[in-house]
N, C-alpha and C. Protein backbone atom coordinates (compact mmCIF):
# COMPACT_ATOMS: atom_id res chain seq x y z
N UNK A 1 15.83 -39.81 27.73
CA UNK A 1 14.46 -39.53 28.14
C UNK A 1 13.98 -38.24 27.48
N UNK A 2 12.70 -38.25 27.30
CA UNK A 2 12.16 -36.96 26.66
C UNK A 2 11.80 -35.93 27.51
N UNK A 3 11.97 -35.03 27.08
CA UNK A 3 11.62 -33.80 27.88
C UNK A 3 9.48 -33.74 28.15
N UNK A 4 9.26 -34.19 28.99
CA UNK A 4 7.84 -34.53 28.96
C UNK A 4 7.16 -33.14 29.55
N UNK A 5 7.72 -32.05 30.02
CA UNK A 5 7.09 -30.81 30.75
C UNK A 5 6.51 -29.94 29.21
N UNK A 6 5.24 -29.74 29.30
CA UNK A 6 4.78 -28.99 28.37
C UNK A 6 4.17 -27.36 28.59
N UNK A 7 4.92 -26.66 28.02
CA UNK A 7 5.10 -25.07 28.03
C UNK A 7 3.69 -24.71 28.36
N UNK A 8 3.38 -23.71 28.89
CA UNK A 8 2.30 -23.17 29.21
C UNK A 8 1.86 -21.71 28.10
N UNK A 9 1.13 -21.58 28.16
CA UNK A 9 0.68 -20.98 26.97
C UNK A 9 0.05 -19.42 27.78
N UNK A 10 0.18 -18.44 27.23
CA UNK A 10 -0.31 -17.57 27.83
C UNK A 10 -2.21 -16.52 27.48
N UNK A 11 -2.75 -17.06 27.91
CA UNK A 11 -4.13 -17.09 27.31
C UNK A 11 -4.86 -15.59 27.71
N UNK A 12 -5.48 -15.08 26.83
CA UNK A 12 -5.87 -13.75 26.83
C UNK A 12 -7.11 -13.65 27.31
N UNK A 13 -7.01 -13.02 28.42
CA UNK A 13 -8.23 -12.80 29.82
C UNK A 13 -9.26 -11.94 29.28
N UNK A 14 -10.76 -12.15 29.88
CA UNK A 14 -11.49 -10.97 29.00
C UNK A 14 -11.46 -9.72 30.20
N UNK A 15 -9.87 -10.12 30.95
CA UNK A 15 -10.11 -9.07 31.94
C UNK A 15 -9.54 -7.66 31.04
N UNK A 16 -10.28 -6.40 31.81
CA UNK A 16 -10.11 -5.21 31.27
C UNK A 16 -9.25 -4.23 31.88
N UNK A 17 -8.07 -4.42 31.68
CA UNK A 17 -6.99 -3.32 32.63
C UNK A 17 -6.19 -2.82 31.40
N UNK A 18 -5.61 -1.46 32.68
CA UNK A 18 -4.53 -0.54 32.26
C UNK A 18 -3.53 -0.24 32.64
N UNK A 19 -1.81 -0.50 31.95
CA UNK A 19 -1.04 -0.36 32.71
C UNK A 19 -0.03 0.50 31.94
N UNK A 20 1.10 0.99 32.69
CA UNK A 20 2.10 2.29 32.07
C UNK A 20 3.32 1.40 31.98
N UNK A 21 3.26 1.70 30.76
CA UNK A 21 4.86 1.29 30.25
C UNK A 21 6.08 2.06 29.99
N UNK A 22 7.49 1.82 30.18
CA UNK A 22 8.29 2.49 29.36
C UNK A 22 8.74 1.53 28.35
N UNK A 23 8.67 2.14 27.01
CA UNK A 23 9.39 1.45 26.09
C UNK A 23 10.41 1.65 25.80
N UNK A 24 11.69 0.93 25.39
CA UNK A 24 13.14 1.49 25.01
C UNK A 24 13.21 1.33 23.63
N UNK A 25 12.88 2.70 23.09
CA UNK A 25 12.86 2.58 21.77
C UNK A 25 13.95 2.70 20.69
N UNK A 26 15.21 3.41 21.18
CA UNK A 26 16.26 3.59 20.72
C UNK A 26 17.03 1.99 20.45
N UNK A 27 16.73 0.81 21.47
CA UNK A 27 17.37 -0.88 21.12
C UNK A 27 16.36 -0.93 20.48
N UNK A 28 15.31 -0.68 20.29
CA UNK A 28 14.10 -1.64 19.30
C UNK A 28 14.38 -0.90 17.48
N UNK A 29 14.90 0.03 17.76
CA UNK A 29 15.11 0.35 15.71
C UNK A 29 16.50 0.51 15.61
N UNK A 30 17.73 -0.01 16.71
CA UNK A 30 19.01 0.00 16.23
C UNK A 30 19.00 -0.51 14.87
N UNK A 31 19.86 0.33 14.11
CA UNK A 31 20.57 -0.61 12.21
C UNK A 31 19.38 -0.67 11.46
N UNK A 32 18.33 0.55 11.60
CA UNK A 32 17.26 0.53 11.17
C UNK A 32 17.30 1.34 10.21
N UNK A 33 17.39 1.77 8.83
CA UNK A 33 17.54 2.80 7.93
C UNK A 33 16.90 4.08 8.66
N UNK A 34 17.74 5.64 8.05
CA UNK A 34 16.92 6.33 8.13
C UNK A 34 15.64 6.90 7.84
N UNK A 35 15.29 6.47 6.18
CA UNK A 35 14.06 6.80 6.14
C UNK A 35 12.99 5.64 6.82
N UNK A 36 13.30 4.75 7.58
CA UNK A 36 12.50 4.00 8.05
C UNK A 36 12.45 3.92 9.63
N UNK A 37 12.94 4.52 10.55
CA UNK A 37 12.70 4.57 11.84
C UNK A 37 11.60 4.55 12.00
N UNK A 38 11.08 5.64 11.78
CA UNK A 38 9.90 6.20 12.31
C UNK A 38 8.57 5.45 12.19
N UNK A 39 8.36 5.05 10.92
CA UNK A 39 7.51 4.15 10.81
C UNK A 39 8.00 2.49 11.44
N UNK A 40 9.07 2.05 11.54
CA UNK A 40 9.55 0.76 12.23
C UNK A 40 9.04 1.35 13.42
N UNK A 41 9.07 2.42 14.11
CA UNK A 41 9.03 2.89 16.05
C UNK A 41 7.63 1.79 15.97
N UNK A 42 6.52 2.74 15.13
CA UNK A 42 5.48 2.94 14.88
C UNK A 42 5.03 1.12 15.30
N UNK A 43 5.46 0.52 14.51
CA UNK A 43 5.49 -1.29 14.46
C UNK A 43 5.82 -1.80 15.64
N UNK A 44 6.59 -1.36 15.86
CA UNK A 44 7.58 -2.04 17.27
C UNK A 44 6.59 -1.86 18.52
N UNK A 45 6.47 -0.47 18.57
CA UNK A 45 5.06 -0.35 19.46
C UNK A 45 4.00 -1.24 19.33
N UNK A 46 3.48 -1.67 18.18
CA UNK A 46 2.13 -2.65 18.10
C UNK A 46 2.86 -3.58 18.51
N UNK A 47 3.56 -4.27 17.97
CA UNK A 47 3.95 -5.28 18.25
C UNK A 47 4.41 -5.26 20.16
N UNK A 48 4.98 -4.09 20.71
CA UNK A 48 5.04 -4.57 21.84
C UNK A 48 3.72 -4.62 22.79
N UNK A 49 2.64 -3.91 22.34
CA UNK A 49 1.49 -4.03 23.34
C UNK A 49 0.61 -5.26 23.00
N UNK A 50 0.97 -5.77 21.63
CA UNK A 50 0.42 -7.23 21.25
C UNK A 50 1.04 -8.32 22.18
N UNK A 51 1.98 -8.28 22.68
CA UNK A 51 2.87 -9.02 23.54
C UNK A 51 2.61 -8.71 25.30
N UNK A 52 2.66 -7.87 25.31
CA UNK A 52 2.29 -7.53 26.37
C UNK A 52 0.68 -7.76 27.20
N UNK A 53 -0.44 -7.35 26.14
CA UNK A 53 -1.31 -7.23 26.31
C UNK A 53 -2.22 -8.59 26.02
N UNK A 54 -1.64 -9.68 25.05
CA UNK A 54 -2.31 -10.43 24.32
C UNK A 54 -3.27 -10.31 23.52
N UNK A 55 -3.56 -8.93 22.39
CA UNK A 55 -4.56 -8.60 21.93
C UNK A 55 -4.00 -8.87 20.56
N UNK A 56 -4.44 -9.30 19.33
CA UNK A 56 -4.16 -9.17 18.11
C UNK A 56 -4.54 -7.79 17.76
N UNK A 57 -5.39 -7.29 18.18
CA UNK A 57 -6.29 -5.62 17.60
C UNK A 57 -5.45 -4.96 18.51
N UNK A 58 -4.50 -4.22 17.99
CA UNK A 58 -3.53 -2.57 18.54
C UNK A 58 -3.74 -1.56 18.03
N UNK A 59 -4.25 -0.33 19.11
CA UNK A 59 -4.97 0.70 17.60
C UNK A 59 -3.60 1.60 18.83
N UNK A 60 -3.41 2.50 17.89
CA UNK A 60 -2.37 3.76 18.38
C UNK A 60 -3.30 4.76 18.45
N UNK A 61 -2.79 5.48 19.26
CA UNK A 61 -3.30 6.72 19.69
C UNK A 61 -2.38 7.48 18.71
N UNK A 62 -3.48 9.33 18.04
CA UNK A 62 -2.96 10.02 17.11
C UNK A 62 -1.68 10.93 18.04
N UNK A 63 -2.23 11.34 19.96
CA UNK A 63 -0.81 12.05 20.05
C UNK A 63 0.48 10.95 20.15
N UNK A 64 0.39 9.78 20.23
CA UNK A 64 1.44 8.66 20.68
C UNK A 64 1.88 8.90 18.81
N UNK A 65 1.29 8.51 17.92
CA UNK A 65 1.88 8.75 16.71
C UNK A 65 2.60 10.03 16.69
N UNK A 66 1.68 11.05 17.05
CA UNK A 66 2.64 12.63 16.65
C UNK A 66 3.64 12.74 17.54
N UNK A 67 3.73 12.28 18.99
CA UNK A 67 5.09 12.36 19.30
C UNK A 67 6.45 11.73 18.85
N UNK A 68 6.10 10.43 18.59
CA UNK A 68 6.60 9.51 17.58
C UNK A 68 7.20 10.34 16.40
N UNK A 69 7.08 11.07 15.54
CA UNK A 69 7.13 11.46 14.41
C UNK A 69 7.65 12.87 14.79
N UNK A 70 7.35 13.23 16.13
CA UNK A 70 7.43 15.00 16.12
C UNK A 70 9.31 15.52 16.12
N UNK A 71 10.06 14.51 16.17
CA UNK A 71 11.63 14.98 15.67
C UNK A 71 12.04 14.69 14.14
N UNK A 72 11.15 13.70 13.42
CA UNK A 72 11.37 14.09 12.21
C UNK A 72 11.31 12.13 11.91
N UNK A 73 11.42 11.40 10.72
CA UNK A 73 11.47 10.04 10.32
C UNK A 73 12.54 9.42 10.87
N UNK A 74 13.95 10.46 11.17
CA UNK A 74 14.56 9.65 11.00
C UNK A 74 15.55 9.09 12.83
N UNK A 75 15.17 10.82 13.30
CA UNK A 75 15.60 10.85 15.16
C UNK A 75 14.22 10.99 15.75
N UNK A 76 13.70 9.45 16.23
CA UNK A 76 13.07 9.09 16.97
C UNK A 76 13.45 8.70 18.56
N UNK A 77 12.06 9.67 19.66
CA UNK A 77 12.60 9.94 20.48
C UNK A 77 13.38 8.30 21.64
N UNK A 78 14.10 8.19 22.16
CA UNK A 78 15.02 7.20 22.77
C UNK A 78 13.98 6.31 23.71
N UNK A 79 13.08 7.18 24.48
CA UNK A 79 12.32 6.90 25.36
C UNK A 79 10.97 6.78 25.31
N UNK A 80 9.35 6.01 25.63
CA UNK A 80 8.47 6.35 25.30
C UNK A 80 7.77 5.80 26.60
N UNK A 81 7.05 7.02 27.36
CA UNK A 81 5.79 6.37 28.39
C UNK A 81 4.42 5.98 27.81
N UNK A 82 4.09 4.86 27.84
CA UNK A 82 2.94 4.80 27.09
C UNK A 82 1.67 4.03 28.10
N UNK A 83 0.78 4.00 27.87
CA UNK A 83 -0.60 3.48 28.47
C UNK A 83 -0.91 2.75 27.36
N UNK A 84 -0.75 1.44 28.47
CA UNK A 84 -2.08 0.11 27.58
C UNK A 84 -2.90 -0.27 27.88
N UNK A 85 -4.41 0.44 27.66
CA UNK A 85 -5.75 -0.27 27.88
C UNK A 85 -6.31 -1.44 27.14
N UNK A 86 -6.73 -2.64 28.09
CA UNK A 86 -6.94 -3.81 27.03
C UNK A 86 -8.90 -3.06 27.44
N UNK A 87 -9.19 -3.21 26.38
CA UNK A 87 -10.52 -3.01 25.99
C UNK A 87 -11.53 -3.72 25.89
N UNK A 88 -13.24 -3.69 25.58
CA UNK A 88 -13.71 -4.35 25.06
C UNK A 88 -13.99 -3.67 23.77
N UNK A 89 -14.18 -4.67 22.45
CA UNK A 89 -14.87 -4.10 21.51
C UNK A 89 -16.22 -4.47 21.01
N UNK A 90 -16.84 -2.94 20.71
CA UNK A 90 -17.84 -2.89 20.71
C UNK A 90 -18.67 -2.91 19.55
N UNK A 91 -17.69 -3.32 18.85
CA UNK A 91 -18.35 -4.03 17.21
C UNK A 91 -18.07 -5.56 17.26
N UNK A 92 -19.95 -5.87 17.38
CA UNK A 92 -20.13 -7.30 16.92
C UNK A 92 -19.41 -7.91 16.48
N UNK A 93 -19.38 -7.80 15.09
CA UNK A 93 -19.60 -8.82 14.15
C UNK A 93 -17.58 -8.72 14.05
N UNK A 94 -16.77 -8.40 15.11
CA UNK A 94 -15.30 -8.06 14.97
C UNK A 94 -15.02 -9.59 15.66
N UNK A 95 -13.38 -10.00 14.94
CA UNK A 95 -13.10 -11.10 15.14
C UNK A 95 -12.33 -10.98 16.66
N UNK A 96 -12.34 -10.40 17.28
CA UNK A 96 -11.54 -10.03 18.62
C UNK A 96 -12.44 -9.47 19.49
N UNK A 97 -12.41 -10.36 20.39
CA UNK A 97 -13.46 -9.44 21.82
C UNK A 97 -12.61 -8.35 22.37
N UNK A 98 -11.32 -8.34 22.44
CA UNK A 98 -10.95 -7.55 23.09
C UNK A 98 -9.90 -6.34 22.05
N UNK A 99 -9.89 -5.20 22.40
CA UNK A 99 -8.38 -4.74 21.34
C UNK A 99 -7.52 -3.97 22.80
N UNK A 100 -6.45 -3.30 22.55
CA UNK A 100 -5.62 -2.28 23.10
C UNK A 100 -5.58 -1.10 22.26
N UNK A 101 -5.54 -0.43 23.19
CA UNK A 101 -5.27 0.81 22.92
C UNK A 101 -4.39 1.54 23.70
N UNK A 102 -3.17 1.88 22.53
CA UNK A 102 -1.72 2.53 23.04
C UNK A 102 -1.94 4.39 23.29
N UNK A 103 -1.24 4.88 24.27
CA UNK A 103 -2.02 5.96 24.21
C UNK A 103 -0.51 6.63 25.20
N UNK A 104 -0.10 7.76 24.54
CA UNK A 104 1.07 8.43 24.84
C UNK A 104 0.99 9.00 26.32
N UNK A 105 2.03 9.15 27.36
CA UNK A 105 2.06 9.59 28.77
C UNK A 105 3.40 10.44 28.59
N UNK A 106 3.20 11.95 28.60
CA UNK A 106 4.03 12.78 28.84
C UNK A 106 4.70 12.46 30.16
N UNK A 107 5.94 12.80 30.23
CA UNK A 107 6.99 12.80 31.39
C UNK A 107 8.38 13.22 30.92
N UNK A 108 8.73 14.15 32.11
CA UNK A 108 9.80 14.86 32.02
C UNK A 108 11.18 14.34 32.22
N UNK A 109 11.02 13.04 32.84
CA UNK A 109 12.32 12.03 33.54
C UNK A 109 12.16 10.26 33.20
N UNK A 110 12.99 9.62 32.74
CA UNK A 110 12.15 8.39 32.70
C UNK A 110 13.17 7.38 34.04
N UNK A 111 13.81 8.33 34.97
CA UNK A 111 14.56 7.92 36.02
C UNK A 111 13.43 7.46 36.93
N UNK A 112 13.88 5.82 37.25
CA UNK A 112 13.12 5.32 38.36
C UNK A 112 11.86 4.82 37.78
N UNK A 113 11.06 5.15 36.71
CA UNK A 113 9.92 4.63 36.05
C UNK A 113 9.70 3.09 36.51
N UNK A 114 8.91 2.29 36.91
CA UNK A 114 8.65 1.04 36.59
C UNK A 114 6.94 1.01 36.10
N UNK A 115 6.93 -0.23 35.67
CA UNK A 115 5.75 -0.49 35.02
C UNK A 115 4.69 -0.45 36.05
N UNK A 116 3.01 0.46 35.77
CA UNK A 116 2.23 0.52 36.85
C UNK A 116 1.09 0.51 36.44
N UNK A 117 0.19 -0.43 37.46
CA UNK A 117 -1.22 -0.52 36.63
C UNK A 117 -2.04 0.54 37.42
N UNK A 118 -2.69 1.00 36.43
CA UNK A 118 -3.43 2.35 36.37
C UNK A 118 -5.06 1.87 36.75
N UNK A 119 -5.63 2.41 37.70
CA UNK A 119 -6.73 2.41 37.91
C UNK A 119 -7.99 3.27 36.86
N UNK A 120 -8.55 2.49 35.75
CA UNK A 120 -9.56 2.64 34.80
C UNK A 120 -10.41 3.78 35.00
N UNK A 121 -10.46 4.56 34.19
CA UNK A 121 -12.23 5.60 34.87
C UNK A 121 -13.60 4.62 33.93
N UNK A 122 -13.13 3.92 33.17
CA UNK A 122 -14.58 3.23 32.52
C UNK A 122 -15.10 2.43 33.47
């Protein structure tokens, strides 16, 4: 008999929220060259708020890049708190109603962290 149950698809809401992530960035660029961490972090991040968020459009935030980068290309930091706002965008004629925007969350401990949705000021 065939497997007749068909997968569900996960469809991108034009709802507008924000939620806090930790990323584990140290498993996401294991066996990753050194001159290439940093810019792989850089990827791994889009790619995880594209997944997360369902947005094709991931714009990074410049301090989420400079922390990213601020030990050097090649010791990138282990841990990352980050904020994902799914957005609207506000250019027309753009092939995506919606984008994210990744945006760095200082913290001193990442003990106990779980993922939390953040109440919007827009």
């Amino acid at each position: 008999m065939a497997n007749t149950k068909q997968k569900k698809k996960k469809t991108v809401t034009n709802e507008v929220i924000t939620r806090e992530y930790t990323i584990h960035m140290h498993k996401k660029i294991h066996g990753i060259g050194f001159k290439r961490r940093a810019p792989r972090a850089v990827k791994e991040i889009k790619k995880f708020a594209e997944k997360q968020m369902g947005t094709p459009d991931v714009r990074v935030d410049t301090r989420l890049n400079k922390h990213v980068w601020s030990k050097g290309v090649r010791n990138v930091p282990y841990r990352l708190r980050v904020r994902l706002a799914r957005k609207r965008n506000e250019d027309e004629d753009s092939a995506n109603k919606l984008y994210t925007l990744v945006t760095y969350v200082p913290t001193t401990s990442f003990k106990g962290l779980q993922t939390i949705n953040v109440e919007s000021s827009d």
